[in-house]
ModelCIF file with pLDDT and N, C-alpha, C, O atoms, coordinates in Angstrom:
data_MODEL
#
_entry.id   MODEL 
#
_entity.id                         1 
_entity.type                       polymer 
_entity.pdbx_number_of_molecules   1 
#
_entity_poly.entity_id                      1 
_entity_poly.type                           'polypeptide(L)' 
_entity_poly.nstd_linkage                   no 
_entity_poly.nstd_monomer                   no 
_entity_poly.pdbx_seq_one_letter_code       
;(UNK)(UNK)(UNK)(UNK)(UNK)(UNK)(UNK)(UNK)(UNK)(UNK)(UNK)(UNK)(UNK)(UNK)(UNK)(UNK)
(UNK)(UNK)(UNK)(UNK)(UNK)(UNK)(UNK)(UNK)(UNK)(UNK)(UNK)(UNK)(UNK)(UNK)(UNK)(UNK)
(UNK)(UNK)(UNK)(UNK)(UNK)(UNK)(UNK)(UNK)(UNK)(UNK)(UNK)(UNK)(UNK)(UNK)(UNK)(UNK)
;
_entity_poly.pdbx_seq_one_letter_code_can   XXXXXXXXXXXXXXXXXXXXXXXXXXXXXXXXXXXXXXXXXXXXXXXX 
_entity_poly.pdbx_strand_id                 A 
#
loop_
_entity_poly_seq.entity_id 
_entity_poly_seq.num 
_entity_poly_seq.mon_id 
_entity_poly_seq.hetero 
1 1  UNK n 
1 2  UNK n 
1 3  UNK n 
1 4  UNK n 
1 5  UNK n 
1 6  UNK n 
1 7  UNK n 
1 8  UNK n 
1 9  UNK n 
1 10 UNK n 
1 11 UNK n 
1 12 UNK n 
1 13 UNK n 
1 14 UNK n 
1 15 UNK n 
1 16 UNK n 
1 17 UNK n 
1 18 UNK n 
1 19 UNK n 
1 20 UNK n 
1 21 UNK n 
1 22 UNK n 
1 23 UNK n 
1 24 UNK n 
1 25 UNK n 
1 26 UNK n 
1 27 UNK n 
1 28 UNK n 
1 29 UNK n 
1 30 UNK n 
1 31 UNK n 
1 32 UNK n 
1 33 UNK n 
1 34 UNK n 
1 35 UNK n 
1 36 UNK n 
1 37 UNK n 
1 38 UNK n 
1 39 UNK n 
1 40 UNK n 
1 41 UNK n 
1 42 UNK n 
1 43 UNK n 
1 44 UNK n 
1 45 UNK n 
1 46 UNK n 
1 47 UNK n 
1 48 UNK n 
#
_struct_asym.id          A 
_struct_asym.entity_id   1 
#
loop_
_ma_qa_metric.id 
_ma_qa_metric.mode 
_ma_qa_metric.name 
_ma_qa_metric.software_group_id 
_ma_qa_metric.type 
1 global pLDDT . pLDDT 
2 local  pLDDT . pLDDT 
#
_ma_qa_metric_global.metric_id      1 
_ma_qa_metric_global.metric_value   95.50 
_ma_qa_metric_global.model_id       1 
_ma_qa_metric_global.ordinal_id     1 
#
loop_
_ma_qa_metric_local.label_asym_id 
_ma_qa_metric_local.label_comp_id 
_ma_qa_metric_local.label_seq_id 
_ma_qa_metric_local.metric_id 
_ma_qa_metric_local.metric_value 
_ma_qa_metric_local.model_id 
_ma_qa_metric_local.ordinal_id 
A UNK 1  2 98.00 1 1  
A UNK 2  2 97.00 1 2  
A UNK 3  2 98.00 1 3  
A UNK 4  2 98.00 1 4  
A UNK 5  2 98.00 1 5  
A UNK 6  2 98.00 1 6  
A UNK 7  2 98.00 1 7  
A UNK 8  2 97.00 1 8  
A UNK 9  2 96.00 1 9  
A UNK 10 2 95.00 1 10 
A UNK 11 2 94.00 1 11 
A UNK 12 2 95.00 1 12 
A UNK 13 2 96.00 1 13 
A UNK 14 2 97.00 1 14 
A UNK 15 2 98.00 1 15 
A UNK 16 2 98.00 1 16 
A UNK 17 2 98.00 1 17 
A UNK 18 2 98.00 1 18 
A UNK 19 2 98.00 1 19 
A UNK 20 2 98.00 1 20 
A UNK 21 2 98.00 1 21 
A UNK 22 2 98.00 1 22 
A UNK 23 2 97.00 1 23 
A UNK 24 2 97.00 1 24 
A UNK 25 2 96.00 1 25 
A UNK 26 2 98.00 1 26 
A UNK 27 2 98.00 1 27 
A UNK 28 2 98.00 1 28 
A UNK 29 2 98.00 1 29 
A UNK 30 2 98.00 1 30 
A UNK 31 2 97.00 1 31 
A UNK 32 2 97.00 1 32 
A UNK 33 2 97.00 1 33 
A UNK 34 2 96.00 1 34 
A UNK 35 2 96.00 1 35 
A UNK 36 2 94.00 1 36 
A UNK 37 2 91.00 1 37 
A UNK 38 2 85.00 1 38 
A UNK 39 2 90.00 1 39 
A UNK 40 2 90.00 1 40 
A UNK 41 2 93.00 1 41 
A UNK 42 2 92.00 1 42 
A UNK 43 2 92.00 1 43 
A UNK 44 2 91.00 1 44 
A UNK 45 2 91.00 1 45 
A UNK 46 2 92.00 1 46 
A UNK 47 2 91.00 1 47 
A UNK 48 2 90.00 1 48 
#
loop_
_atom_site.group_PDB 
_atom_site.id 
_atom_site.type_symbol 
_atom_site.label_atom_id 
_atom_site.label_alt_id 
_atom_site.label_comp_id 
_atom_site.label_asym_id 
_atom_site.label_entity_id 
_atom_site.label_seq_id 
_atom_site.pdbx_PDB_ins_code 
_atom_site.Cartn_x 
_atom_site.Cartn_y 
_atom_site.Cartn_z 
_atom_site.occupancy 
_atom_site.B_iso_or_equiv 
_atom_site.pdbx_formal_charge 
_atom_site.auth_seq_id 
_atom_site.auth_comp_id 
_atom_site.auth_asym_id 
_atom_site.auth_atom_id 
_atom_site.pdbx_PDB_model_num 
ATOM 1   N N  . UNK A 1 1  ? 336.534 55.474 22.936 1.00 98.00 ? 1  UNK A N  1 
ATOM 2   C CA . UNK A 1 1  ? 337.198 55.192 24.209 1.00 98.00 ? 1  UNK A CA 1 
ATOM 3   C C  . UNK A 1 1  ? 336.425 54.147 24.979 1.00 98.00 ? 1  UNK A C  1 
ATOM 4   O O  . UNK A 1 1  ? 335.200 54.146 25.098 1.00 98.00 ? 1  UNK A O  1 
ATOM 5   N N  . UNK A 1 2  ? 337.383 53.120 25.568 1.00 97.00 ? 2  UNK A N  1 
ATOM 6   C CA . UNK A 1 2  ? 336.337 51.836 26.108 1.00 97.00 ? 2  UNK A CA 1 
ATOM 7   C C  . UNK A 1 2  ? 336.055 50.769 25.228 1.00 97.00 ? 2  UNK A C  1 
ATOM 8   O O  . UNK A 1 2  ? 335.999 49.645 25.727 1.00 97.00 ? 2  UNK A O  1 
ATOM 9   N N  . UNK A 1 3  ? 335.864 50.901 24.010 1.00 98.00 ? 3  UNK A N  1 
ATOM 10  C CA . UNK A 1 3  ? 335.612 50.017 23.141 1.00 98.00 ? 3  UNK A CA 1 
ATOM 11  C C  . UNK A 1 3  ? 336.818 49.453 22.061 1.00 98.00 ? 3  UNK A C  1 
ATOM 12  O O  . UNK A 1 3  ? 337.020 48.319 21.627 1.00 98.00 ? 3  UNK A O  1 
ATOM 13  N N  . UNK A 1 4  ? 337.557 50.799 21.812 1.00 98.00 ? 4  UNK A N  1 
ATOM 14  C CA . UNK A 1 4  ? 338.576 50.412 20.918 1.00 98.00 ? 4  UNK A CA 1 
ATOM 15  C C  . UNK A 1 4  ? 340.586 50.299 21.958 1.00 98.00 ? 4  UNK A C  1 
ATOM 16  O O  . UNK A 1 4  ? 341.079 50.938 22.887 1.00 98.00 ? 4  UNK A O  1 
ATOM 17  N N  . UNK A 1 5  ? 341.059 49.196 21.115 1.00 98.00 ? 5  UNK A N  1 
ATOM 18  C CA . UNK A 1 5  ? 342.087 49.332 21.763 1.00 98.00 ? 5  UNK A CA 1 
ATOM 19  C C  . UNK A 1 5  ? 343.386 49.160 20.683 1.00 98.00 ? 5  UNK A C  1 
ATOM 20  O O  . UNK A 1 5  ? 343.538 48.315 19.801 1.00 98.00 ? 5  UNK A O  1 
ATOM 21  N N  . UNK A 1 6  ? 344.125 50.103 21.025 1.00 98.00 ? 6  UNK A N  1 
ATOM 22  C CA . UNK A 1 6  ? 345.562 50.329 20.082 1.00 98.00 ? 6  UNK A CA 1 
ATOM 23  C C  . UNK A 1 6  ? 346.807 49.391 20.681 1.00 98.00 ? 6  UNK A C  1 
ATOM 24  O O  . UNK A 1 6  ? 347.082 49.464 21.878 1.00 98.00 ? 6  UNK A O  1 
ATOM 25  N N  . UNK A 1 7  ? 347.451 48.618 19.901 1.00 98.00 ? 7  UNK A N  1 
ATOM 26  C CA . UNK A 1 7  ? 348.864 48.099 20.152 1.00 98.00 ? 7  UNK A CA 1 
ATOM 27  C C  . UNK A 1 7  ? 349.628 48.006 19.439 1.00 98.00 ? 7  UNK A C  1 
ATOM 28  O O  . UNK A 1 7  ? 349.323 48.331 18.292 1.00 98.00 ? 7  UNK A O  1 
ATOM 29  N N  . UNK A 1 8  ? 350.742 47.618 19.642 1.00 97.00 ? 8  UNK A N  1 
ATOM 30  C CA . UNK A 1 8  ? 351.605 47.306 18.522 1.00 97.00 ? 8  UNK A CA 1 
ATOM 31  C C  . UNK A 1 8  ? 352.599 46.397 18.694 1.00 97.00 ? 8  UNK A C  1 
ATOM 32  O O  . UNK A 1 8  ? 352.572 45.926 19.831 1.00 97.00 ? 8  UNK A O  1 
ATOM 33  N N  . UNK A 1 9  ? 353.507 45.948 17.973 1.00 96.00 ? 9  UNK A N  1 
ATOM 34  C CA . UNK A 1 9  ? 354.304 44.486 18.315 1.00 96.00 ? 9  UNK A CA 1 
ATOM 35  C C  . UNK A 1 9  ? 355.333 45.146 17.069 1.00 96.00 ? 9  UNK A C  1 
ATOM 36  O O  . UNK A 1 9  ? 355.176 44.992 15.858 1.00 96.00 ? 9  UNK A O  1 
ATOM 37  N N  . UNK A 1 10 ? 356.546 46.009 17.838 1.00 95.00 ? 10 UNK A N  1 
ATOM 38  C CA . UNK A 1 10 ? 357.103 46.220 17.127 1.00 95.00 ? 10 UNK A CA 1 
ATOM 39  C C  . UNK A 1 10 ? 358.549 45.335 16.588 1.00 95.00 ? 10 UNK A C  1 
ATOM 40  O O  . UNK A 1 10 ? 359.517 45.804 15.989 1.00 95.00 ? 10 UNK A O  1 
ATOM 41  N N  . UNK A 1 11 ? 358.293 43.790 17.063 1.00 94.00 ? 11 UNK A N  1 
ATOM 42  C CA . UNK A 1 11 ? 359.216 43.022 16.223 1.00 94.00 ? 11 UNK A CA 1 
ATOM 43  C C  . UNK A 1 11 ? 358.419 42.613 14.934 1.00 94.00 ? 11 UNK A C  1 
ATOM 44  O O  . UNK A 1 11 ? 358.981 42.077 13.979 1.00 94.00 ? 11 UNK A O  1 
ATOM 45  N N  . UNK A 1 12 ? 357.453 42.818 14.954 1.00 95.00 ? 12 UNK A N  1 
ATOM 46  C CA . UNK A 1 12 ? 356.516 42.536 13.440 1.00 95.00 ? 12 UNK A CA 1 
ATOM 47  C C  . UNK A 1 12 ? 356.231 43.242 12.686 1.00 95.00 ? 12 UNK A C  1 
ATOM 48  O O  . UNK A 1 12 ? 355.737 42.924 11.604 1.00 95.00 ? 12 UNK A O  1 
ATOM 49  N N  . UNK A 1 13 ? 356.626 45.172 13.315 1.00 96.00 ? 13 UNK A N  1 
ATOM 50  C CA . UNK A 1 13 ? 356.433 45.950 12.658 1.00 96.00 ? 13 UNK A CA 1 
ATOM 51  C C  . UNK A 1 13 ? 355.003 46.379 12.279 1.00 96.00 ? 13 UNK A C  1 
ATOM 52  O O  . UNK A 1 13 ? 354.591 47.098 11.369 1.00 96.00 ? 13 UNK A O  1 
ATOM 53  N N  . UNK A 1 14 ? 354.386 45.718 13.256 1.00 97.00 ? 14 UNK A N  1 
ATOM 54  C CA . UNK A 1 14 ? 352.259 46.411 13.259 1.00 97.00 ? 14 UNK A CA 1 
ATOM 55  C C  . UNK A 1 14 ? 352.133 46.716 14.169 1.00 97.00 ? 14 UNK A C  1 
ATOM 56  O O  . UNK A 1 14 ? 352.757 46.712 15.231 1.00 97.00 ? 14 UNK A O  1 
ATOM 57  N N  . UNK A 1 15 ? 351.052 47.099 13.723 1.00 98.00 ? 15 UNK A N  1 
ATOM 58  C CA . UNK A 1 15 ? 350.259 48.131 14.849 1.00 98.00 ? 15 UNK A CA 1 
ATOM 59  C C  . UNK A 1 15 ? 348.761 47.641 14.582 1.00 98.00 ? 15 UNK A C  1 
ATOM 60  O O  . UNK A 1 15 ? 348.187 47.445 13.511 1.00 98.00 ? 15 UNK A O  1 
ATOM 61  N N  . UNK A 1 16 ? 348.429 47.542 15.551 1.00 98.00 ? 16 UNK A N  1 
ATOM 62  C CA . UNK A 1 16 ? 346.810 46.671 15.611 1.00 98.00 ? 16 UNK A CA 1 
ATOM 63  C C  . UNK A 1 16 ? 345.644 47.630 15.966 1.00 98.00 ? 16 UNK A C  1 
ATOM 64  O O  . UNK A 1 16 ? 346.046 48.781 16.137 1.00 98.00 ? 16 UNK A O  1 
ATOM 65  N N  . UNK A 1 17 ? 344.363 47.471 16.116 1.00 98.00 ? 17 UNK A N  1 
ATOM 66  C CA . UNK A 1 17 ? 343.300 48.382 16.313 1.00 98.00 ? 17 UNK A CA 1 
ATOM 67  C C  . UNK A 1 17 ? 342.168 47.081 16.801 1.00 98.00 ? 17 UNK A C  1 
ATOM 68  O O  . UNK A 1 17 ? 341.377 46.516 16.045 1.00 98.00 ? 17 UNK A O  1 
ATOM 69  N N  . UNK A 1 18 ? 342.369 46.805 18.317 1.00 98.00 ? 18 UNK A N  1 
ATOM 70  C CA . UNK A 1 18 ? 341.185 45.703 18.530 1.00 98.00 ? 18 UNK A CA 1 
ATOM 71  C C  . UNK A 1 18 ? 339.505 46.797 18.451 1.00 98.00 ? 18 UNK A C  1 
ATOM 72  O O  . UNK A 1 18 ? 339.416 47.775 19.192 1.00 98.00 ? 18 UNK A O  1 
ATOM 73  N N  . UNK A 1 19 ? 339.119 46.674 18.130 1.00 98.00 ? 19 UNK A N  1 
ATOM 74  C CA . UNK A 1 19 ? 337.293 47.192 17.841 1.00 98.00 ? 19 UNK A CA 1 
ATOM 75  C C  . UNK A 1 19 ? 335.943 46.110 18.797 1.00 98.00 ? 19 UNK A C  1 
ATOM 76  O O  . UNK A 1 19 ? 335.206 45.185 18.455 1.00 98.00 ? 19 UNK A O  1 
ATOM 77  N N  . UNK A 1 20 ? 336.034 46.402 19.297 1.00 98.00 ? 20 UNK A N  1 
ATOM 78  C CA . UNK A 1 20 ? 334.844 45.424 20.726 1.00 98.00 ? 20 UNK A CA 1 
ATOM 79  C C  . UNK A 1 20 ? 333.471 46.578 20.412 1.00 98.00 ? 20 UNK A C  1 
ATOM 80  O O  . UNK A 1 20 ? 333.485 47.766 20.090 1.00 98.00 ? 20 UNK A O  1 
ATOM 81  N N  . UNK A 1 21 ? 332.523 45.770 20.632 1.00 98.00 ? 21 UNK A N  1 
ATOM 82  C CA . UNK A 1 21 ? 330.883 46.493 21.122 1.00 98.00 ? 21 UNK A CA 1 
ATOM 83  C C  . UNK A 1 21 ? 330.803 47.345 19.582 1.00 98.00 ? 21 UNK A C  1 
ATOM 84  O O  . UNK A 1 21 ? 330.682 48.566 19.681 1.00 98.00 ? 21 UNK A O  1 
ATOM 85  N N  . UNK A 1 22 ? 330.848 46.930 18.589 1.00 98.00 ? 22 UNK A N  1 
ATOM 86  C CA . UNK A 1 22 ? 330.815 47.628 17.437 1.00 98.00 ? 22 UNK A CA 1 
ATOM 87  C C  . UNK A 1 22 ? 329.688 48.385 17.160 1.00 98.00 ? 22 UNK A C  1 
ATOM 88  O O  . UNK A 1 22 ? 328.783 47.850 17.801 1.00 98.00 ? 22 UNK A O  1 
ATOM 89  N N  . UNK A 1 23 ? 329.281 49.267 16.600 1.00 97.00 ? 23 UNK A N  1 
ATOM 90  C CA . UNK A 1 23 ? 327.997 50.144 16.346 1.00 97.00 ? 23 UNK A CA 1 
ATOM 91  C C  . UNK A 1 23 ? 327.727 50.809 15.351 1.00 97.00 ? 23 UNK A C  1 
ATOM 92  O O  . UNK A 1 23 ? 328.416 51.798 15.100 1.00 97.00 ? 23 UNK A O  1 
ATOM 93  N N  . UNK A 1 24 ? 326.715 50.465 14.570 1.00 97.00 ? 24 UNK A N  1 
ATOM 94  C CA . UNK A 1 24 ? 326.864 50.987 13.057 1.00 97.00 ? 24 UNK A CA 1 
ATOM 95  C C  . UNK A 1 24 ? 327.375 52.092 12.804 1.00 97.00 ? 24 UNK A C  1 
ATOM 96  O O  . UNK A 1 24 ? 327.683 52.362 11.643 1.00 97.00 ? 24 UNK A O  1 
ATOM 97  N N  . UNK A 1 25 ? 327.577 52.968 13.818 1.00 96.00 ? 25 UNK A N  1 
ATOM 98  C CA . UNK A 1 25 ? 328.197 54.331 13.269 1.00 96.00 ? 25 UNK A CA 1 
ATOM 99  C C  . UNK A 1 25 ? 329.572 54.183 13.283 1.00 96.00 ? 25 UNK A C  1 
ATOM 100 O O  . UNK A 1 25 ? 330.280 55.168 13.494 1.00 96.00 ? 25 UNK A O  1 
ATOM 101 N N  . UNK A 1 26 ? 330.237 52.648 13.010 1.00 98.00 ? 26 UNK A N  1 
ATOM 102 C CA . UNK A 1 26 ? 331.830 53.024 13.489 1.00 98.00 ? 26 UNK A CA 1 
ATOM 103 C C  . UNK A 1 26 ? 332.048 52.712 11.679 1.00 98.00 ? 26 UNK A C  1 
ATOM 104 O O  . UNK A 1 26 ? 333.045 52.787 10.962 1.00 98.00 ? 26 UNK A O  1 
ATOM 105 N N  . UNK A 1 27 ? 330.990 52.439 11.470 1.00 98.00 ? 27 UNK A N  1 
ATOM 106 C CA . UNK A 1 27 ? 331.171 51.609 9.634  1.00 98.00 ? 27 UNK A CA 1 
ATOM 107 C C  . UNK A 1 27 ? 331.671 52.857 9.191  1.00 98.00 ? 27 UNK A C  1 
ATOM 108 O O  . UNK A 1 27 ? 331.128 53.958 9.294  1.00 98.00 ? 27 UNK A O  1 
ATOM 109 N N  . UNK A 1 28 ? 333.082 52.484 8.540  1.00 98.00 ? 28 UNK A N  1 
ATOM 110 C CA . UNK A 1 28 ? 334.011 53.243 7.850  1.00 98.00 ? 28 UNK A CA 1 
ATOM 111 C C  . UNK A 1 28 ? 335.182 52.780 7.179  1.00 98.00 ? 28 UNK A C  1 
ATOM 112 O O  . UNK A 1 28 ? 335.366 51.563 7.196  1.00 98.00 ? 28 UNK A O  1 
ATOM 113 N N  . UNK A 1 29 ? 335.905 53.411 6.666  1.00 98.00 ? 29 UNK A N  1 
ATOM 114 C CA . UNK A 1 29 ? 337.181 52.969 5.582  1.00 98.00 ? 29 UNK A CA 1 
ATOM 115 C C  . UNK A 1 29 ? 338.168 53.562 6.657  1.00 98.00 ? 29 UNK A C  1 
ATOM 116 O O  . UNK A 1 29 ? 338.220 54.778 6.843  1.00 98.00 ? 29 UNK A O  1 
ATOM 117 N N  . UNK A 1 30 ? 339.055 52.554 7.454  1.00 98.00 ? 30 UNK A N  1 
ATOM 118 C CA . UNK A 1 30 ? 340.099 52.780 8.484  1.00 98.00 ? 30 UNK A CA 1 
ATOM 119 C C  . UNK A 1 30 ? 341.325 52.713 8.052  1.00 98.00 ? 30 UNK A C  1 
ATOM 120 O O  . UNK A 1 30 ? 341.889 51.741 7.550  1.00 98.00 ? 30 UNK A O  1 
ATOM 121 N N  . UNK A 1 31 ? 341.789 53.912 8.283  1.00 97.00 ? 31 UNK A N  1 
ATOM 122 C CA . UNK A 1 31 ? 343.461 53.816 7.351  1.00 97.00 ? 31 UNK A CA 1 
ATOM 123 C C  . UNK A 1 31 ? 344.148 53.674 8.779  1.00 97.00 ? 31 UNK A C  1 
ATOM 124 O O  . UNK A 1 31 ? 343.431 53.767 9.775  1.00 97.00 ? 31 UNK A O  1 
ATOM 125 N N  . UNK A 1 32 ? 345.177 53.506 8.880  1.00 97.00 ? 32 UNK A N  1 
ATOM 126 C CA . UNK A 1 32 ? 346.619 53.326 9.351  1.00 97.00 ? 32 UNK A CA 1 
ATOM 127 C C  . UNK A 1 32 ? 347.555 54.931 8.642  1.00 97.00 ? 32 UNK A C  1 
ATOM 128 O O  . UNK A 1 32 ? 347.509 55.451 7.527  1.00 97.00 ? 32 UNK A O  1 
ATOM 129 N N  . UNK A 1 33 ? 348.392 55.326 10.004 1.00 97.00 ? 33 UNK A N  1 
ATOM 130 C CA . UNK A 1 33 ? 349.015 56.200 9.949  1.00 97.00 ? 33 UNK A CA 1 
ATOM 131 C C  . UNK A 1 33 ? 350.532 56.501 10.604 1.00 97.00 ? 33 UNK A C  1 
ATOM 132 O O  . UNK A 1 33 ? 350.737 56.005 11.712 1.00 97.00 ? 33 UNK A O  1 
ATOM 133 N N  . UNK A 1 34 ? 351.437 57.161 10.081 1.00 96.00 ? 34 UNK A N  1 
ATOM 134 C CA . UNK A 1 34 ? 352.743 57.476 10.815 1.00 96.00 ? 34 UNK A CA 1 
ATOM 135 C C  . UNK A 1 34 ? 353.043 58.379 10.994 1.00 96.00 ? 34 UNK A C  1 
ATOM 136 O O  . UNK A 1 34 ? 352.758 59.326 10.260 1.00 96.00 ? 34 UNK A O  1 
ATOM 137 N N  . UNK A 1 35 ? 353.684 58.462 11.955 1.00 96.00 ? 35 UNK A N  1 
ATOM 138 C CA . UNK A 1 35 ? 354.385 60.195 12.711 1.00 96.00 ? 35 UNK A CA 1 
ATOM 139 C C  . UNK A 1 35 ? 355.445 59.986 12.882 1.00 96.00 ? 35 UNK A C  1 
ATOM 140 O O  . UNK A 1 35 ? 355.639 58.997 13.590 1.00 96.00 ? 35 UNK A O  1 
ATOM 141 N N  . UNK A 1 36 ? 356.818 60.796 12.333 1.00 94.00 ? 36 UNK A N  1 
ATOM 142 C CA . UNK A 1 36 ? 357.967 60.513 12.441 1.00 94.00 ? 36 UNK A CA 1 
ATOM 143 C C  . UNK A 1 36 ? 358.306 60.901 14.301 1.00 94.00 ? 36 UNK A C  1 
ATOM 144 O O  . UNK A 1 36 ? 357.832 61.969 14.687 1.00 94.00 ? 36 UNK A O  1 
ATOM 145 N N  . UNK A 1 37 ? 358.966 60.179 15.188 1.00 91.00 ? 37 UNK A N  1 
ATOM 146 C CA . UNK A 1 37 ? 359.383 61.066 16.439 1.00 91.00 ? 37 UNK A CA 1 
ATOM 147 C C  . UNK A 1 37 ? 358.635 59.890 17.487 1.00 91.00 ? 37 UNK A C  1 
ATOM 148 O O  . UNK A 1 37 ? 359.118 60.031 18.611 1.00 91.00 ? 37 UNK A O  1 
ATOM 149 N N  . UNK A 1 38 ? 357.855 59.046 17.463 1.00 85.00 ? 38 UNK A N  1 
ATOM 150 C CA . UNK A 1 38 ? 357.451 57.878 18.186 1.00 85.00 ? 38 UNK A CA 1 
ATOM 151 C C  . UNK A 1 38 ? 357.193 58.197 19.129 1.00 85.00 ? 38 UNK A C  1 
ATOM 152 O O  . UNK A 1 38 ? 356.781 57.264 19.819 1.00 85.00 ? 38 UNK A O  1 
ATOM 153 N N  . UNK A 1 39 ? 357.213 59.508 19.813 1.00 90.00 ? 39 UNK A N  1 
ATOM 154 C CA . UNK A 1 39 ? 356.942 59.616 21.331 1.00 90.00 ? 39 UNK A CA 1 
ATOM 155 C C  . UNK A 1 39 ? 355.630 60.423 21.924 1.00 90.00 ? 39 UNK A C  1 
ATOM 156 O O  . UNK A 1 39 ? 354.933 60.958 21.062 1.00 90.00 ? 39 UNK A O  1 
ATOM 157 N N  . UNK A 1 40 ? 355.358 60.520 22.819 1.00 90.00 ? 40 UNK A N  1 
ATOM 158 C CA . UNK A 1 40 ? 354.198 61.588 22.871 1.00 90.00 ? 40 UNK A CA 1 
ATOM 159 C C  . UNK A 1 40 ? 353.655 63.007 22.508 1.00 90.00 ? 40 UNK A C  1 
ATOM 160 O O  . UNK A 1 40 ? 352.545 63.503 22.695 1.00 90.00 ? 40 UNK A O  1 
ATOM 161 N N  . UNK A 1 41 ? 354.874 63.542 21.885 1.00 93.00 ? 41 UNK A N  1 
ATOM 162 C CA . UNK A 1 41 ? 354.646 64.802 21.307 1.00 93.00 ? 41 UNK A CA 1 
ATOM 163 C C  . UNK A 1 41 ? 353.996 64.253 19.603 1.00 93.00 ? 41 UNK A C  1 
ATOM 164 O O  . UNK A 1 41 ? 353.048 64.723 18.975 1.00 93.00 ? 41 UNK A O  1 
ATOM 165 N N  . UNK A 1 42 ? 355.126 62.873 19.151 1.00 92.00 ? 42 UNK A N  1 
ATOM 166 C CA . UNK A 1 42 ? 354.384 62.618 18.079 1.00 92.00 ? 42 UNK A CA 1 
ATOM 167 C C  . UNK A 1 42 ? 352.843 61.993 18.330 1.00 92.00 ? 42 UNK A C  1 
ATOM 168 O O  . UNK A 1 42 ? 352.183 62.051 17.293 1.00 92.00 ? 42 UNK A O  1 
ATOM 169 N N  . UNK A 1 43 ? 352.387 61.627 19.045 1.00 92.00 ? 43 UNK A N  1 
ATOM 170 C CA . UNK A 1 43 ? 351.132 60.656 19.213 1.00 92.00 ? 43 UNK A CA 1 
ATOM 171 C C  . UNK A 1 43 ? 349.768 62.242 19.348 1.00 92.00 ? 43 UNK A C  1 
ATOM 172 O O  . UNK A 1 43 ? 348.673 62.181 18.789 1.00 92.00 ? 43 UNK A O  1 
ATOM 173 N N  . UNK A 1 44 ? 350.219 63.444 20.166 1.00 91.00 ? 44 UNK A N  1 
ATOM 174 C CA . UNK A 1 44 ? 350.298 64.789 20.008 1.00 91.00 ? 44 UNK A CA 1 
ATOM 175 C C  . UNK A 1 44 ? 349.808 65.174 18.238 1.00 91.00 ? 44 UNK A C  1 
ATOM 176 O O  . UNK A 1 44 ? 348.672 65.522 17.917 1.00 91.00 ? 44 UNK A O  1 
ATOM 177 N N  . UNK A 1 45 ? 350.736 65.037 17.477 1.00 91.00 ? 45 UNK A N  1 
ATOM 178 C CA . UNK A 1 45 ? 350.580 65.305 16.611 1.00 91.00 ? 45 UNK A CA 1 
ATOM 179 C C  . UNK A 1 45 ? 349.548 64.847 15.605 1.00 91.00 ? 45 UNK A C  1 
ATOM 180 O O  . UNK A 1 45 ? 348.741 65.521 14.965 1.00 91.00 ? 45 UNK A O  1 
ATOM 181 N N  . UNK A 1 46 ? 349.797 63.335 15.617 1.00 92.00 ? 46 UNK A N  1 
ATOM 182 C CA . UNK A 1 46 ? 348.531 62.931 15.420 1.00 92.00 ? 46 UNK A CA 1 
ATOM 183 C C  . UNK A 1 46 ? 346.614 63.264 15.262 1.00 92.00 ? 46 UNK A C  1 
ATOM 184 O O  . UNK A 1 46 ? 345.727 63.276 14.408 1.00 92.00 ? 46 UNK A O  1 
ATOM 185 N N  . UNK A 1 47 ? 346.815 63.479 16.653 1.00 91.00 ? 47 UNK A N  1 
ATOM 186 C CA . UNK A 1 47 ? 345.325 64.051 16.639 1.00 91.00 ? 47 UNK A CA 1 
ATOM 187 C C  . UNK A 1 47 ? 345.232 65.087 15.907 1.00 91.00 ? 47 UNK A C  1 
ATOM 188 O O  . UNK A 1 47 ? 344.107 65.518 15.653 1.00 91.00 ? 47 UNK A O  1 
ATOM 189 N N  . UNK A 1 48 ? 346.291 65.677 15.436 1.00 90.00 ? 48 UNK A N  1 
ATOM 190 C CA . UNK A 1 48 ? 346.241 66.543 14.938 1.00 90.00 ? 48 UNK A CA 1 
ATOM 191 C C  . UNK A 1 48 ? 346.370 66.849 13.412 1.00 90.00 ? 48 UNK A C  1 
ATOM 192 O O  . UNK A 1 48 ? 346.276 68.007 13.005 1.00 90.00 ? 48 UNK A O  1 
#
């Protein structure tokens, strides 16, 4: 939180992940994910 920022541009169909102030502990294999329902119960789900 603060460092990373989520968007998306859904005439292109992505979804982006800007990463600022990087820190060796963020070094990892970053997947991309979907939740059927697009709304906050799905974003909800997610974390989950």
């Amino acid at each position: 939180k603060g460092r990373f920022t989520i968007s998306r541009d859904n005439a292109k169909n992505t979804v982006y992940l800007q990463m600022n102030s990087l820190k060796p502990e963020d070094t990892a294999l970053y997947y991309c994910a979907a939740k059927w329902g697009g709304g906050a119960s799905a974003v909800a789900r997610i974390r989950l």
